[in-house]
C-alpha atoms as a PDB file:
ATOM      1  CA  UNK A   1      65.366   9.071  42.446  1.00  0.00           C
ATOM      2  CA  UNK A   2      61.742   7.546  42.572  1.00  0.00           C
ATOM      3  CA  UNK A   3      61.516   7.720  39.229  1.00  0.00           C
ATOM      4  CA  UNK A   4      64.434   5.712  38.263  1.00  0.00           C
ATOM      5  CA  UNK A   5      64.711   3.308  40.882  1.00  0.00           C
ATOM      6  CA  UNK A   6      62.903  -0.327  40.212  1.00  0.00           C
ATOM      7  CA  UNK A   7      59.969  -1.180  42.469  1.00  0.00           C
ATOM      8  CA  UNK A   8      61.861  -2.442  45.600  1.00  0.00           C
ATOM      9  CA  UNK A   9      64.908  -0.475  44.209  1.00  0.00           C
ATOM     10  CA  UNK A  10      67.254   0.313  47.290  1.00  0.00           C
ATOM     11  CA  UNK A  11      68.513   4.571  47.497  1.00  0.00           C
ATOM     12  CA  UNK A  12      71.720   4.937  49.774  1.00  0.00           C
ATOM     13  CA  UNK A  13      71.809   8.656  50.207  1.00  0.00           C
ATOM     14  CA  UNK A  14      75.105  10.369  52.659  1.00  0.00           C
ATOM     15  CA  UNK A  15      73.431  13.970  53.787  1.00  0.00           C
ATOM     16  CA  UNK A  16      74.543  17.094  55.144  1.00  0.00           C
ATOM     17  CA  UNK A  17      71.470  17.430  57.660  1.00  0.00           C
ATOM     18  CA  UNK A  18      70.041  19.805  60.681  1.00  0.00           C
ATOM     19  CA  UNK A  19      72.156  18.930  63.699  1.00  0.00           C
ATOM     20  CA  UNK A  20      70.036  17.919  66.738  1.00  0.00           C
ATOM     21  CA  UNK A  21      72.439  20.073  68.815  1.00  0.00           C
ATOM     22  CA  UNK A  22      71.396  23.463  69.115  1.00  0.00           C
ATOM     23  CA  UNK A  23      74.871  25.444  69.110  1.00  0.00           C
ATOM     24  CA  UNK A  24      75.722  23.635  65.805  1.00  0.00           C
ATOM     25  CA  UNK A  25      72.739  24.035  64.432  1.00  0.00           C
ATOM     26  CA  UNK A  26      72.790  27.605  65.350  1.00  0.00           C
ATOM     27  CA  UNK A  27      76.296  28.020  63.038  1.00  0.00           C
ATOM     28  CA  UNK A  28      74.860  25.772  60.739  1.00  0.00           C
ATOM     29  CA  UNK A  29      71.819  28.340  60.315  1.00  0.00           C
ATOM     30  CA  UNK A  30      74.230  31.373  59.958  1.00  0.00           C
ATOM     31  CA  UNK A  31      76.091  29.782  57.614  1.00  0.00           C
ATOM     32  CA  UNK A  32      73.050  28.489  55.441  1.00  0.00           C
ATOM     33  CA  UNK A  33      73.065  31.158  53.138  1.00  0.00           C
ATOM     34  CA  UNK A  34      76.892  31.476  52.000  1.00  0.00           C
ATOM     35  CA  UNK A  35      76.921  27.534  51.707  1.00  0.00           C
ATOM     36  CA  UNK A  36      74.074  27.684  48.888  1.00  0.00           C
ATOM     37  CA  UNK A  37      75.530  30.540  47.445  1.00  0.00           C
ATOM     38  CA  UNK A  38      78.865  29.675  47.060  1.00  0.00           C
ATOM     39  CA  UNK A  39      78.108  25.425  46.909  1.00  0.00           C
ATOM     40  CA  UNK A  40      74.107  25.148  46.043  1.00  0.00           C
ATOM     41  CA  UNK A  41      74.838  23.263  49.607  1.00  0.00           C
ATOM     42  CA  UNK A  42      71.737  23.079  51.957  1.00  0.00           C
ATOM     43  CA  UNK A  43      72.392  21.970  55.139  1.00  0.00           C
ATOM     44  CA  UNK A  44      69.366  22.038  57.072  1.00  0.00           C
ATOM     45  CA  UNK A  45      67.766  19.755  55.090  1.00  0.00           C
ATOM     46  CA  UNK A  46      65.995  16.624  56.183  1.00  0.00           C
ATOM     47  CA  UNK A  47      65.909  14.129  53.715  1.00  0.00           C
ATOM     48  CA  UNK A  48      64.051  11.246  55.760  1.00  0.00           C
ATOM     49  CA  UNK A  49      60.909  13.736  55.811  1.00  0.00           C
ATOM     50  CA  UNK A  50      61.476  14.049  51.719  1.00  0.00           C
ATOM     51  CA  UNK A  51      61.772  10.157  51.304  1.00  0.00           C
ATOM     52  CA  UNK A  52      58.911   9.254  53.339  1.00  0.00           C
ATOM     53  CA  UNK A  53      56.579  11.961  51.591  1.00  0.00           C
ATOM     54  CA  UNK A  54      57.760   9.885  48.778  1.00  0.00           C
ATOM     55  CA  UNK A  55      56.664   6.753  49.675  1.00  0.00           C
ATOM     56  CA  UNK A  56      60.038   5.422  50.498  1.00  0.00           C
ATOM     57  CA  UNK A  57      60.532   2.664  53.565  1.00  0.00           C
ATOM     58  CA  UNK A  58      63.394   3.786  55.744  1.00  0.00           C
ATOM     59  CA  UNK A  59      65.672   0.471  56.627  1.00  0.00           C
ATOM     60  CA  UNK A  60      68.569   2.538  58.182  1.00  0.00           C
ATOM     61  CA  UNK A  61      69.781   5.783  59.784  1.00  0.00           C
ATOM     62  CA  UNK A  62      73.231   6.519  61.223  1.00  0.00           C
ATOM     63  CA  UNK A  63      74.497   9.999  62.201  1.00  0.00           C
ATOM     64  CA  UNK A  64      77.710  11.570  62.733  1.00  0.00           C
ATOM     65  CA  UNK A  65      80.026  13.929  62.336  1.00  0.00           C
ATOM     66  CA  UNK A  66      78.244  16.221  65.500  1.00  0.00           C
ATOM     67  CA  UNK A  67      74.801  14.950  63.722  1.00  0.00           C
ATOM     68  CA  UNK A  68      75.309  17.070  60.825  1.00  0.00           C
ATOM     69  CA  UNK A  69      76.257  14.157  58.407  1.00  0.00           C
ATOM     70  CA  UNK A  70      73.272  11.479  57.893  1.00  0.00           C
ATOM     71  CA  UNK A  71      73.288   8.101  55.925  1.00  0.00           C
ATOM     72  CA  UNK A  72      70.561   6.868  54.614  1.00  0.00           C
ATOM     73  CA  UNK A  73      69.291   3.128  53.148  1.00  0.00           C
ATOM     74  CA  UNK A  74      65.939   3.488  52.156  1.00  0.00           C
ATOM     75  CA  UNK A  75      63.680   1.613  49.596  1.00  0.00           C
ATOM     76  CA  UNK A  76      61.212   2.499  46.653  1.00  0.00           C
ATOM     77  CA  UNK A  77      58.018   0.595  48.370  1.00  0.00           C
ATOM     78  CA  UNK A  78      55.802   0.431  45.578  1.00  0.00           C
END
């Protein structure tokens, strides 16, 4: 994404991510492994720690969905 976006480019991104509640994270943890197997799904990931190690500027962050679905507006700040 970083590679292809202009400098100043704008990434929306819509996540499955680590719920901050611990009984859905707990299924989300057993369920981890048939979701990549059977999707390539991950869905503990945490994508703002991925686009800031990148360099990208977060602008927005909503959750929902129990926390488990993020959206994302970041931009390419180089």
């Amino acid at each position: 994404m970083k590679r292809v976006l202009r400098p100043g480019g704008r990434a929306l991104l819509l996540e499955h991510v680590r719920s901050p509640r611990f009984a859905v994270r707990a299924v989300q943890r057993a369920l981890e492994p048939l979701a990549v197997w059977l999707e390539g799904d991950h869905l503990l990931r945490e994508p703002l720690e991925l686009l800031q190690a990148e360099g990208f500027e977060i602008e927005e962050v909503e959750r929902r969905k129990l926390g488990i679905v993020e959206r994302v507006a970041a931009r390419r700040s180089d």
